[in-house]
N, C-alpha and C. Protein backbone atom coordinates (compact mmCIF):
# COMPACT_ATOMS: atom_id res chain seq x y z
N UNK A 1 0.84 -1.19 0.00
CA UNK A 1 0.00 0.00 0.00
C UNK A 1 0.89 1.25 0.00
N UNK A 2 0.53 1.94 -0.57
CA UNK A 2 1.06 3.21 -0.92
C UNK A 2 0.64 4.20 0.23
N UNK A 3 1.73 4.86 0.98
CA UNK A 3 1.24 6.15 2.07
C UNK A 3 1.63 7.47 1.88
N UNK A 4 0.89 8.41 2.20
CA UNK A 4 1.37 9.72 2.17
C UNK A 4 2.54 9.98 2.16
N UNK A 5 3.63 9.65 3.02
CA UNK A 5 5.06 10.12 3.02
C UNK A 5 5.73 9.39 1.70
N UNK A 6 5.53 8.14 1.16
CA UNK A 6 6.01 7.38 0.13
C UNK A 6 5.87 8.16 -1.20
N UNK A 7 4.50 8.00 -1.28
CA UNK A 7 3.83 8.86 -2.09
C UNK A 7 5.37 10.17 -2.63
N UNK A 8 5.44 10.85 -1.30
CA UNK A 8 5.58 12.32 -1.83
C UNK A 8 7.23 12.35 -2.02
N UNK A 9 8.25 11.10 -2.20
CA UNK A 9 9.06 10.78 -1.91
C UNK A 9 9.08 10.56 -3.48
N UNK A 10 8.28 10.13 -4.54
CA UNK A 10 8.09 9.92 -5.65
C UNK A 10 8.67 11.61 -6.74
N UNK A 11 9.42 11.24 -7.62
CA UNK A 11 9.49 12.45 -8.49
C UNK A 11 8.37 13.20 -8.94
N UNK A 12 7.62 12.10 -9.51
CA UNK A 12 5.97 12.57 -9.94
C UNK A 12 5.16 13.70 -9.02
N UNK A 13 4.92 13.42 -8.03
CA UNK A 13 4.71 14.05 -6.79
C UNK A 13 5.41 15.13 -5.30
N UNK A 14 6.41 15.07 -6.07
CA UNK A 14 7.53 16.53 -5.60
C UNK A 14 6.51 17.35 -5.84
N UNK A 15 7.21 17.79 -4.13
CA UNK A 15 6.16 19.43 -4.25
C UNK A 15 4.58 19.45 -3.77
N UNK A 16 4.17 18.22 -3.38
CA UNK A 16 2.70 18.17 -3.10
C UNK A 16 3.04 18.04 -1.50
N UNK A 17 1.42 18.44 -0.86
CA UNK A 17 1.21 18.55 0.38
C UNK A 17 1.16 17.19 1.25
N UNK A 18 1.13 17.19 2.21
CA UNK A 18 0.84 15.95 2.82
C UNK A 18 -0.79 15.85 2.80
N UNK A 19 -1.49 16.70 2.62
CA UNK A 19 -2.86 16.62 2.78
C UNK A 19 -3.43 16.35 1.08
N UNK A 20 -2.59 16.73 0.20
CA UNK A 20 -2.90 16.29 -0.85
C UNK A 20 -2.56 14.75 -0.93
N UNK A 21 -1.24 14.45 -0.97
CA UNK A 21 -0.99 12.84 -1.04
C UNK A 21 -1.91 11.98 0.12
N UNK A 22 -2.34 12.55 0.98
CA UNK A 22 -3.53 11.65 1.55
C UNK A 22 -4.71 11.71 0.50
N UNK A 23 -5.16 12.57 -0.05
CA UNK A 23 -5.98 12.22 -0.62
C UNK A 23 -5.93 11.89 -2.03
N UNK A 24 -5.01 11.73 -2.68
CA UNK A 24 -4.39 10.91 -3.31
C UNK A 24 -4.36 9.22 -3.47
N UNK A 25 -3.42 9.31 -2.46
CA UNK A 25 -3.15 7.28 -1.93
C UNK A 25 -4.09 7.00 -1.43
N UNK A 26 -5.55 7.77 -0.79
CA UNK A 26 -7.15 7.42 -0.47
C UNK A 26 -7.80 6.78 -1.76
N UNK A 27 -7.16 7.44 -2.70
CA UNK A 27 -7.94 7.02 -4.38
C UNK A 27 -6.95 5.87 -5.04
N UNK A 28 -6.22 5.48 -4.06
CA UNK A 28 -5.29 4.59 -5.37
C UNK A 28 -5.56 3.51 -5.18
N UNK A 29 -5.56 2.45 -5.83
CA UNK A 29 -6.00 0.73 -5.59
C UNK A 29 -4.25 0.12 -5.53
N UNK A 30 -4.21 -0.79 -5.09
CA UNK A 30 -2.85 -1.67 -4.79
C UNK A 30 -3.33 -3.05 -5.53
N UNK A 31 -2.56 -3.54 -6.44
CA UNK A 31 -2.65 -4.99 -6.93
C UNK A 31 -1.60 -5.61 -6.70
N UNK A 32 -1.78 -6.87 -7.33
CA UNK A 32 -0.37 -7.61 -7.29
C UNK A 32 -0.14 -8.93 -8.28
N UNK A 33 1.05 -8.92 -8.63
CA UNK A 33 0.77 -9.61 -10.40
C UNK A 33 2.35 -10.55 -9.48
N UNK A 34 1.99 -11.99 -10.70
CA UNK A 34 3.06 -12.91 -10.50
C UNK A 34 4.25 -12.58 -11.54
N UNK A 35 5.30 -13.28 -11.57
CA UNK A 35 6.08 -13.06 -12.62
C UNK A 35 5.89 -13.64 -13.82
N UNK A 36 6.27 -12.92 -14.93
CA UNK A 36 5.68 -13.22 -16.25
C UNK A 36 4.14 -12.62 -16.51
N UNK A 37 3.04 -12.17 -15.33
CA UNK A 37 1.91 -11.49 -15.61
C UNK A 37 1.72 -10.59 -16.62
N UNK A 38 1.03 -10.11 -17.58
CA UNK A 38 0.91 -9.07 -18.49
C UNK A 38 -0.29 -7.86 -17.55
N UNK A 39 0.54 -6.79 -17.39
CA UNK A 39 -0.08 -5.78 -16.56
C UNK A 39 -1.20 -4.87 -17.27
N UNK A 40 -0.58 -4.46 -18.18
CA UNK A 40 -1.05 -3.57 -19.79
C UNK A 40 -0.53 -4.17 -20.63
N UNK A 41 -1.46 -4.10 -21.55
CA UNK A 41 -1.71 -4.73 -22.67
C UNK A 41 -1.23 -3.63 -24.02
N UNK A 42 -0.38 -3.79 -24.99
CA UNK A 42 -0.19 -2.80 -26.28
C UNK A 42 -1.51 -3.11 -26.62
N UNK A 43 -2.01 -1.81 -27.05
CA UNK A 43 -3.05 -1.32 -28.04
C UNK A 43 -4.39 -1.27 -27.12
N UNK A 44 -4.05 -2.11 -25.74
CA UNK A 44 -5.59 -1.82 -25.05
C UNK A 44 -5.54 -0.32 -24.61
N UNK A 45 -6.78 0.20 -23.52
CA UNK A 45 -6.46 1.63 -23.11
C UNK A 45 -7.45 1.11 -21.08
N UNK A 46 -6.51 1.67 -20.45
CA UNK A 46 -6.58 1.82 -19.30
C UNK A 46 -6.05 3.08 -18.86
N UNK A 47 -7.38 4.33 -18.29
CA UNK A 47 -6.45 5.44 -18.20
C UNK A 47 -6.22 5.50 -16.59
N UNK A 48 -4.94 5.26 -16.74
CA UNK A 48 -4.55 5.12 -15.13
C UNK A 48 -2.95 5.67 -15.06
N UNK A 49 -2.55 5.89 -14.03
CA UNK A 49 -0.96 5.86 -13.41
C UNK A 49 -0.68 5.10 -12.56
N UNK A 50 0.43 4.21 -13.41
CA UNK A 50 0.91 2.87 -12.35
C UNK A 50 2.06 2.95 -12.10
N UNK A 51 2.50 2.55 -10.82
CA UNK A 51 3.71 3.25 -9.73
C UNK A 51 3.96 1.69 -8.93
N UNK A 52 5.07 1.23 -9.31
CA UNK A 52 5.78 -0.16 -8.87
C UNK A 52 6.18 -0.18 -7.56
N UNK A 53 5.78 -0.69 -6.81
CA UNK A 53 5.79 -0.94 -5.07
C UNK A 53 7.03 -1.60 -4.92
N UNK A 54 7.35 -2.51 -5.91
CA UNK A 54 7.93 -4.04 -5.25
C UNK A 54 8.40 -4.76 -6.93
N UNK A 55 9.16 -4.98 -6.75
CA UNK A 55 9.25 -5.66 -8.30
C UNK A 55 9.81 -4.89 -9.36
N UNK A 56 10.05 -5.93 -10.35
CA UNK A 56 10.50 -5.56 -11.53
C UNK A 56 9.33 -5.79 -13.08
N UNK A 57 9.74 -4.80 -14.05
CA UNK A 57 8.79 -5.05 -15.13
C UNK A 57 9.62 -4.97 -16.70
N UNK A 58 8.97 -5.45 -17.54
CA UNK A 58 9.90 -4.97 -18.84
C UNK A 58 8.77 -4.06 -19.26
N UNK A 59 8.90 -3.15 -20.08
CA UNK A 59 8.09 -2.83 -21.09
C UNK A 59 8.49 -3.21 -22.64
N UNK A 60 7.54 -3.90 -22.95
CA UNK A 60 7.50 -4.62 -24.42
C UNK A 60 7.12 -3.96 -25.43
N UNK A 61 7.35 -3.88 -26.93
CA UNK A 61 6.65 -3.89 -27.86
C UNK A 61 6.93 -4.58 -29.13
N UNK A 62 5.53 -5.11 -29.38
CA UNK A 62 5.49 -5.94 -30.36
C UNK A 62 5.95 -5.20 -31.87
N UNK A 63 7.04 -5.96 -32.53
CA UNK A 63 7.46 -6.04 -33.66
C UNK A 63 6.62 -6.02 -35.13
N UNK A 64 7.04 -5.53 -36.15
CA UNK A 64 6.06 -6.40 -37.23
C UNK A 64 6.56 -7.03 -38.24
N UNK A 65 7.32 -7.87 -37.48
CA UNK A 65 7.54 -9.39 -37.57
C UNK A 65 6.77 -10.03 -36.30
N UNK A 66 6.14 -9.53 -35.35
CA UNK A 66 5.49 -10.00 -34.35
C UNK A 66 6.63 -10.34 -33.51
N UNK A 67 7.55 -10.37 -33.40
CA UNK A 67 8.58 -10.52 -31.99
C UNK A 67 8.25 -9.44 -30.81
N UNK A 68 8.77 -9.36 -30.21
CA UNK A 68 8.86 -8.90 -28.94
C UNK A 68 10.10 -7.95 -28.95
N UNK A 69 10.04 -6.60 -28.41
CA UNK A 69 10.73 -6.42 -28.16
C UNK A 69 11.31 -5.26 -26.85
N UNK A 70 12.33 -5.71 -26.05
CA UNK A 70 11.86 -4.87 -24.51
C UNK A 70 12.89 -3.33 -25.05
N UNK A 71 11.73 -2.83 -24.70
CA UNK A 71 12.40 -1.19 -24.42
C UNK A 71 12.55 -0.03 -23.19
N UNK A 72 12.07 -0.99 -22.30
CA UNK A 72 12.95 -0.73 -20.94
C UNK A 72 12.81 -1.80 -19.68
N UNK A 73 13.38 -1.63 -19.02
CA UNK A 73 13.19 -2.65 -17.68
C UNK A 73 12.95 -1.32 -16.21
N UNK A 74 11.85 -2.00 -15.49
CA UNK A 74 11.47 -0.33 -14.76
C UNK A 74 11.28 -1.40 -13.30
N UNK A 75 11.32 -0.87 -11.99
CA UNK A 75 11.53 -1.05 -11.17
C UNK A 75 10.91 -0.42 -9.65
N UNK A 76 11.17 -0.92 -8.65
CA UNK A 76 10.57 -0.26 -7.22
C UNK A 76 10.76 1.23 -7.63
N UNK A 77 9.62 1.95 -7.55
CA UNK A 77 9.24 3.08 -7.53
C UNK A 77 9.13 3.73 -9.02
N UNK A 78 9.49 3.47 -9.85
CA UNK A 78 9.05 3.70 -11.19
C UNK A 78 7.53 3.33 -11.55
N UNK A 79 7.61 4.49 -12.96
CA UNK A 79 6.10 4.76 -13.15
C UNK A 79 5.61 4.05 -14.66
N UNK A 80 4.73 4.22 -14.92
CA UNK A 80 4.57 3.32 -16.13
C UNK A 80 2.76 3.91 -16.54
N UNK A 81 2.38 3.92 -17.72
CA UNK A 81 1.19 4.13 -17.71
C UNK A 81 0.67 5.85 -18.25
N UNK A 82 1.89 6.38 -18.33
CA UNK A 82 1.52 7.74 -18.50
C UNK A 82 1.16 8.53 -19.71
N UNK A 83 1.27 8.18 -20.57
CA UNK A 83 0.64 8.73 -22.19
C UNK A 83 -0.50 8.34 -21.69
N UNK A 84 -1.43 6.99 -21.50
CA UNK A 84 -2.83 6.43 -21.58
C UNK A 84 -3.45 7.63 -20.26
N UNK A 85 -2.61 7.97 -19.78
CA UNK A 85 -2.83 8.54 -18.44
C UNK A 85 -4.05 10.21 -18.60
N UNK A 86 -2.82 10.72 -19.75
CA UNK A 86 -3.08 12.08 -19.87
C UNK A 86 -3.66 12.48 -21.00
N UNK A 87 -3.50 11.00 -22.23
CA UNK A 87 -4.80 11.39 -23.05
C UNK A 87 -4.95 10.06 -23.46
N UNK A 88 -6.49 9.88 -23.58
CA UNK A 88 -7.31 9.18 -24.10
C UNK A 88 -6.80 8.17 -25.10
N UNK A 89 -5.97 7.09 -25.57
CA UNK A 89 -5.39 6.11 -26.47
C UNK A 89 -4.61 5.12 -26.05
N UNK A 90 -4.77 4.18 -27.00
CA UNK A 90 -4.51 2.64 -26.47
C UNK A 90 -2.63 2.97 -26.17
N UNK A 91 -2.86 1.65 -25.40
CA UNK A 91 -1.04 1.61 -24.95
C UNK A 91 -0.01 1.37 -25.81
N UNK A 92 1.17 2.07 -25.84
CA UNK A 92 1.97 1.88 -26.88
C UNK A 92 2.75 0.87 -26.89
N UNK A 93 3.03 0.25 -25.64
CA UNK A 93 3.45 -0.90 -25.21
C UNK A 93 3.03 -1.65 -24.17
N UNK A 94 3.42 -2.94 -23.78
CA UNK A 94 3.07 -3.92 -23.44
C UNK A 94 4.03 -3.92 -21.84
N UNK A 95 3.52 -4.15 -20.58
CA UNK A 95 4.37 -4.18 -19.27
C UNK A 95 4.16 -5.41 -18.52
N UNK A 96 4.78 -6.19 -18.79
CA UNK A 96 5.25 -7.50 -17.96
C UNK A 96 5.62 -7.86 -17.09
N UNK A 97 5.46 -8.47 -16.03
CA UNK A 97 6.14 -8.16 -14.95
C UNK A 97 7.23 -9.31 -14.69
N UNK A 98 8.23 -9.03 -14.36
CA UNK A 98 9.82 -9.75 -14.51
C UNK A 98 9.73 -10.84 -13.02
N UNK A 99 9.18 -10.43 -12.24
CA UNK A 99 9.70 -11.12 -10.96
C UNK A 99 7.66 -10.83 -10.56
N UNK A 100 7.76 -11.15 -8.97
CA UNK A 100 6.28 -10.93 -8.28
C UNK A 100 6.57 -9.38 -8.11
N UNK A 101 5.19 -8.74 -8.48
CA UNK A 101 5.28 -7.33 -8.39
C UNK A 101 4.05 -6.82 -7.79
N UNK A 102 4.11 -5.69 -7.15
CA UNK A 102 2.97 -5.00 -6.21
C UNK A 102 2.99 -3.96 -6.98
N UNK A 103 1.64 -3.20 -7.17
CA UNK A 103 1.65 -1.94 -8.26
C UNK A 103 0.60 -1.39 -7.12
N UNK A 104 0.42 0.28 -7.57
CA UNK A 104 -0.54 0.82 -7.14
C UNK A 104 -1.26 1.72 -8.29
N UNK A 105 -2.10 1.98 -8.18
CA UNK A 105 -2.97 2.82 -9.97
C UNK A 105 -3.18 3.61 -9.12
N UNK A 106 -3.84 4.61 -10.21
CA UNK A 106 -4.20 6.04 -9.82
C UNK A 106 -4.98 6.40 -10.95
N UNK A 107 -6.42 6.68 -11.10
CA UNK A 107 -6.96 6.60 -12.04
C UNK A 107 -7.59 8.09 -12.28
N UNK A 108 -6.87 8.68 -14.08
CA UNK A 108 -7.32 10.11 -14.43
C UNK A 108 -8.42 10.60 -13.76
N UNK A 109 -9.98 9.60 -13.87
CA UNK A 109 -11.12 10.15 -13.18
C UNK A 109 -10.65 11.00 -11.81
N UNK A 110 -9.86 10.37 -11.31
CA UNK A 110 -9.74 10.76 -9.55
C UNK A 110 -8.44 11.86 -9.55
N UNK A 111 -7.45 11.57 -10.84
CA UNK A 111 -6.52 13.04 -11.28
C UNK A 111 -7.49 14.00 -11.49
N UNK A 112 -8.60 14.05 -12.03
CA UNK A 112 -9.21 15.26 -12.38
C UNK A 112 -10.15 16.03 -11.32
N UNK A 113 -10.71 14.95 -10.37
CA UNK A 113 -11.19 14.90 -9.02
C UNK A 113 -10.10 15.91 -8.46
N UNK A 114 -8.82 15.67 -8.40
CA UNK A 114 -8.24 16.26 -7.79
C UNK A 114 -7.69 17.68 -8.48
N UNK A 115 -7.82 17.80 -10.06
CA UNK A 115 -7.73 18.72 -10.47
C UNK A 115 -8.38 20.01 -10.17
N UNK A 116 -9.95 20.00 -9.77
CA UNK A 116 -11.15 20.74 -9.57
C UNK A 116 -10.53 21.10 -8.26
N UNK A 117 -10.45 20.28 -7.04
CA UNK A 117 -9.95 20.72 -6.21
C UNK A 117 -8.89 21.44 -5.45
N UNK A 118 -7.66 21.01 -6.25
CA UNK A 118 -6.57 21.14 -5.65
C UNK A 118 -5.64 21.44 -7.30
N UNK A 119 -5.95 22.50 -7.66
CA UNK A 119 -5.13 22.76 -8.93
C UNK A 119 -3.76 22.89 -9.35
N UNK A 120 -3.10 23.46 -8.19
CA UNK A 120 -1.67 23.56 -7.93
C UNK A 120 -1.12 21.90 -7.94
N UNK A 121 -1.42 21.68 -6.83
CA UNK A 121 -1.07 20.27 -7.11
C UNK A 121 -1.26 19.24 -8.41
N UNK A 122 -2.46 19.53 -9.32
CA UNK A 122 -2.59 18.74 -10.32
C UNK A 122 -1.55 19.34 -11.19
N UNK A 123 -1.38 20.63 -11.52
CA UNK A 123 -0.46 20.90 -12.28
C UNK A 123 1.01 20.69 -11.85
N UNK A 124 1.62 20.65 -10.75
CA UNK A 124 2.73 19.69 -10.43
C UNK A 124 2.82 18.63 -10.98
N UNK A 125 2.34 17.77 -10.96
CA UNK A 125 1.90 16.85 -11.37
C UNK A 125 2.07 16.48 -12.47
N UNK A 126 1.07 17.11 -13.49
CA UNK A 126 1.01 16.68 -14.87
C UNK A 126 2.95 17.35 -15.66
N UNK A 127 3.17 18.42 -14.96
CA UNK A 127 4.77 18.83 -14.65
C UNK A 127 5.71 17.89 -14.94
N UNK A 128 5.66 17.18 -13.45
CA UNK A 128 6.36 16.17 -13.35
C UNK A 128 6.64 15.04 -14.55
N UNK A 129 5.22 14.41 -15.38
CA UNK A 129 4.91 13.42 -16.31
C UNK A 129 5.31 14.15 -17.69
N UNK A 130 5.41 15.12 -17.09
CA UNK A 130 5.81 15.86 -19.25
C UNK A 130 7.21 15.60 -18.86
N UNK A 131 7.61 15.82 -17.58
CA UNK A 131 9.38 15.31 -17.44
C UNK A 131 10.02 14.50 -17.90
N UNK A 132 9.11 13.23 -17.41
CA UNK A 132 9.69 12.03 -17.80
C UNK A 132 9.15 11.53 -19.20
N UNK A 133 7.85 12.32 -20.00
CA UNK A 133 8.19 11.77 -21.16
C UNK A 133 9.03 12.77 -21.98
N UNK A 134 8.85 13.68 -21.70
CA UNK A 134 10.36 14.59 -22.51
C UNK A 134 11.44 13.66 -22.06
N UNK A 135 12.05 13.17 -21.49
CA UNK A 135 12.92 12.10 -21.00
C UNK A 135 13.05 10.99 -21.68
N UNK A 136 12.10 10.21 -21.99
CA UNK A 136 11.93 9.15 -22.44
C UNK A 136 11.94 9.12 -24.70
N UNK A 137 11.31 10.63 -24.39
CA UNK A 137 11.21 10.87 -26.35
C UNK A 137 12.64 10.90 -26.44
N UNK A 138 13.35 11.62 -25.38
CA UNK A 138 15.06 12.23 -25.77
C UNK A 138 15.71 10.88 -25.43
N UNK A 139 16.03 9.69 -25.02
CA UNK A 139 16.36 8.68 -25.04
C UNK A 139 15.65 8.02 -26.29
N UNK A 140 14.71 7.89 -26.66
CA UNK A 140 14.04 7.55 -27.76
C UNK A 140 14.86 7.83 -29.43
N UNK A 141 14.96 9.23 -29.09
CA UNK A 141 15.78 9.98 -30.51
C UNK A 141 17.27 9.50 -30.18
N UNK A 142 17.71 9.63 -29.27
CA UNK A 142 19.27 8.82 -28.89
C UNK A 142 19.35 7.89 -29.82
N UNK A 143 18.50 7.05 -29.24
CA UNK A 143 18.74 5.62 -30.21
C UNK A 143 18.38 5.28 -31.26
N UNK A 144 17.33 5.92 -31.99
CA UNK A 144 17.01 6.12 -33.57
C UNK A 144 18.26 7.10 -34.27
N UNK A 145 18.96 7.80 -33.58
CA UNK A 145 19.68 8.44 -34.26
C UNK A 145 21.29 7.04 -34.25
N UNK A 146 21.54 6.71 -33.37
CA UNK A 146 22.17 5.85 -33.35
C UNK A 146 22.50 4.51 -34.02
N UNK A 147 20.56 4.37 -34.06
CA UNK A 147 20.63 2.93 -35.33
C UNK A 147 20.93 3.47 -36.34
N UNK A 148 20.56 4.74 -37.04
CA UNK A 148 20.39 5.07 -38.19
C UNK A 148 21.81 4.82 -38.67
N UNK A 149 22.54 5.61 -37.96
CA UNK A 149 24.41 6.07 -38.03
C UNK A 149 24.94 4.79 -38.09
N UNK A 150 24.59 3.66 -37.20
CA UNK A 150 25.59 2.75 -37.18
C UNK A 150 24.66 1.43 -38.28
N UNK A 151 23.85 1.16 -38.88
CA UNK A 151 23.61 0.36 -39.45
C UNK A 151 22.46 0.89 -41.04
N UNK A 152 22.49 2.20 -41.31
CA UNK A 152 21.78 2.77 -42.66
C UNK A 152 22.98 2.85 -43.31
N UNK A 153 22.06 2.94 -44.40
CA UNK A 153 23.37 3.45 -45.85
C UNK A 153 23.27 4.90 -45.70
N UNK A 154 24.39 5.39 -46.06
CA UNK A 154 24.40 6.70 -46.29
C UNK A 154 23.46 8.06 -46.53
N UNK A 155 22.59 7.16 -47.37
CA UNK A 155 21.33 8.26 -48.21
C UNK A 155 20.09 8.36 -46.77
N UNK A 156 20.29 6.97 -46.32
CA UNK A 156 18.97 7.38 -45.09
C UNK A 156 19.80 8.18 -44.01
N UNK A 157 20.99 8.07 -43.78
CA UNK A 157 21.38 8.83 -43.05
C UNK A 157 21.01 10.25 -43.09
N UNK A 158 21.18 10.80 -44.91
CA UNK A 158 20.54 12.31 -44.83
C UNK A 158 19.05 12.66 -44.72
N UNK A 159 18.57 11.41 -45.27
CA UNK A 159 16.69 11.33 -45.09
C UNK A 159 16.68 11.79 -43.30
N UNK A 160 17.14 10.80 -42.61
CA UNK A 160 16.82 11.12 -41.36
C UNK A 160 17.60 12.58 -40.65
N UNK A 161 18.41 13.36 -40.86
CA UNK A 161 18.80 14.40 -40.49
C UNK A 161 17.80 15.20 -41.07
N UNK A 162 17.58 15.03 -42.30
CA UNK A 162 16.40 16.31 -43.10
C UNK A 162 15.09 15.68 -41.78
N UNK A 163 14.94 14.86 -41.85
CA UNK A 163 13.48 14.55 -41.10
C UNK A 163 13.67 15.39 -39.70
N UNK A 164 14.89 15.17 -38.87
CA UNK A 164 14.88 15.63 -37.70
C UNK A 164 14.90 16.99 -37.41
N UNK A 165 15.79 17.72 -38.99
CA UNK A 165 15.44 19.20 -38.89
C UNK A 165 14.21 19.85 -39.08
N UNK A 166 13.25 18.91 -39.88
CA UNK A 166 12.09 19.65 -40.02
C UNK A 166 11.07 19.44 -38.37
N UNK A 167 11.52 18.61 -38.07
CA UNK A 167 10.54 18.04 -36.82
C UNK A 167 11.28 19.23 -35.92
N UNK A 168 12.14 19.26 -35.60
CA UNK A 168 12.72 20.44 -34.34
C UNK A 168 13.17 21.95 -34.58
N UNK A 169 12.60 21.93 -36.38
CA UNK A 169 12.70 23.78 -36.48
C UNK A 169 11.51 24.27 -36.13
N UNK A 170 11.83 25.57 -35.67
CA UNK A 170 10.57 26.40 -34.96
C UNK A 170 10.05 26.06 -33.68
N UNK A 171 10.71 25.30 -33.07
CA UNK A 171 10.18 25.09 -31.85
C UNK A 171 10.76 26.41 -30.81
N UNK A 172 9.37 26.95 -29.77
CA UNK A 172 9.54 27.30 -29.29
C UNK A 172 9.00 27.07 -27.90
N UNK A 173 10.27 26.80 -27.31
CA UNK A 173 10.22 25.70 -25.98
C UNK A 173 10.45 27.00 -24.71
């Protein structure tokens, strides 16, 4: 079970009150999956935030060749679940759980519950989750830029630089 002080010990949740993370971890459910369990499903949609108690997980995604393939391994206190979280669409990948794992959810309905109420805090919050997927896109481009370089021919090499300049001109961040 997830408690107020744990809770606020979380990156996600930096910066929130103790009276908020009570009412918070009041709304969260605690499960518990064996090893090898499939937690989320690619392509289903569960809008929730799931936060690892205990255990280890891969996150998968399926190939099209249909293989498998893991694109991260996440752990006690890591989060998982957060695109489906903050908008409406199926999962982009698949979360497995590696060993016996304890999770706790947190479900948008009851983020937005808490939005109406406690606004500061929701916007911390949603803060925090643009963090880690700005985090996760920039590890993302790491390694697409990396395959490209170490295993394209030459010509996709410039395809993909033209692609990346058009995607990151004009941004104003």
């Amino acid at each position: 079970m997830m408690t107020p002080s744990s809770l606020r010990q979380l990156p996600l949740f930096n910066g929130i009150s103790e009276s908020e993370a009570t009412l918070i971890t009041s709304d969260m459910t605690t499960m518990k999956f064996d090893a090898g369990a499939t937690i989320l499903h690619e392509g289903k949609s569960i809008q929730a935030l799931w936060i690892i108690l205990q255990g280890s997980c891969r996150v998968i995604r399926t190939a099209s060749d249909r293989s498998e393939r893991v694109l991260d391994e996440l752990r006690t206190g890591d989060t998982f679940g957060e695109m489906s979280f903050v908008r409406s669409a199926p999962h982009s990948a698949t979360v497995r759980a590696v060993s016996e794992v304890a999770v706790c959810t947190w479900t948008r309905e009851d983020f937005l519950k808490l939005a109406e109420s406690h606004p500061t805090a929701s916007f911390r919050i949603v803060s925090h989750i643009a963090a880690v997927l700005s985090d996760r896109l920039r590890r993302m481009d790491e390694w697409i830029c990396e395959f490209v370089e170490n295993h394209e021919q030459p010509h996709r090499q410039n395809e993909w630089q033209n692609f990346r300049s058009v995607v990151y001109s004009n941004w104003n961040l």
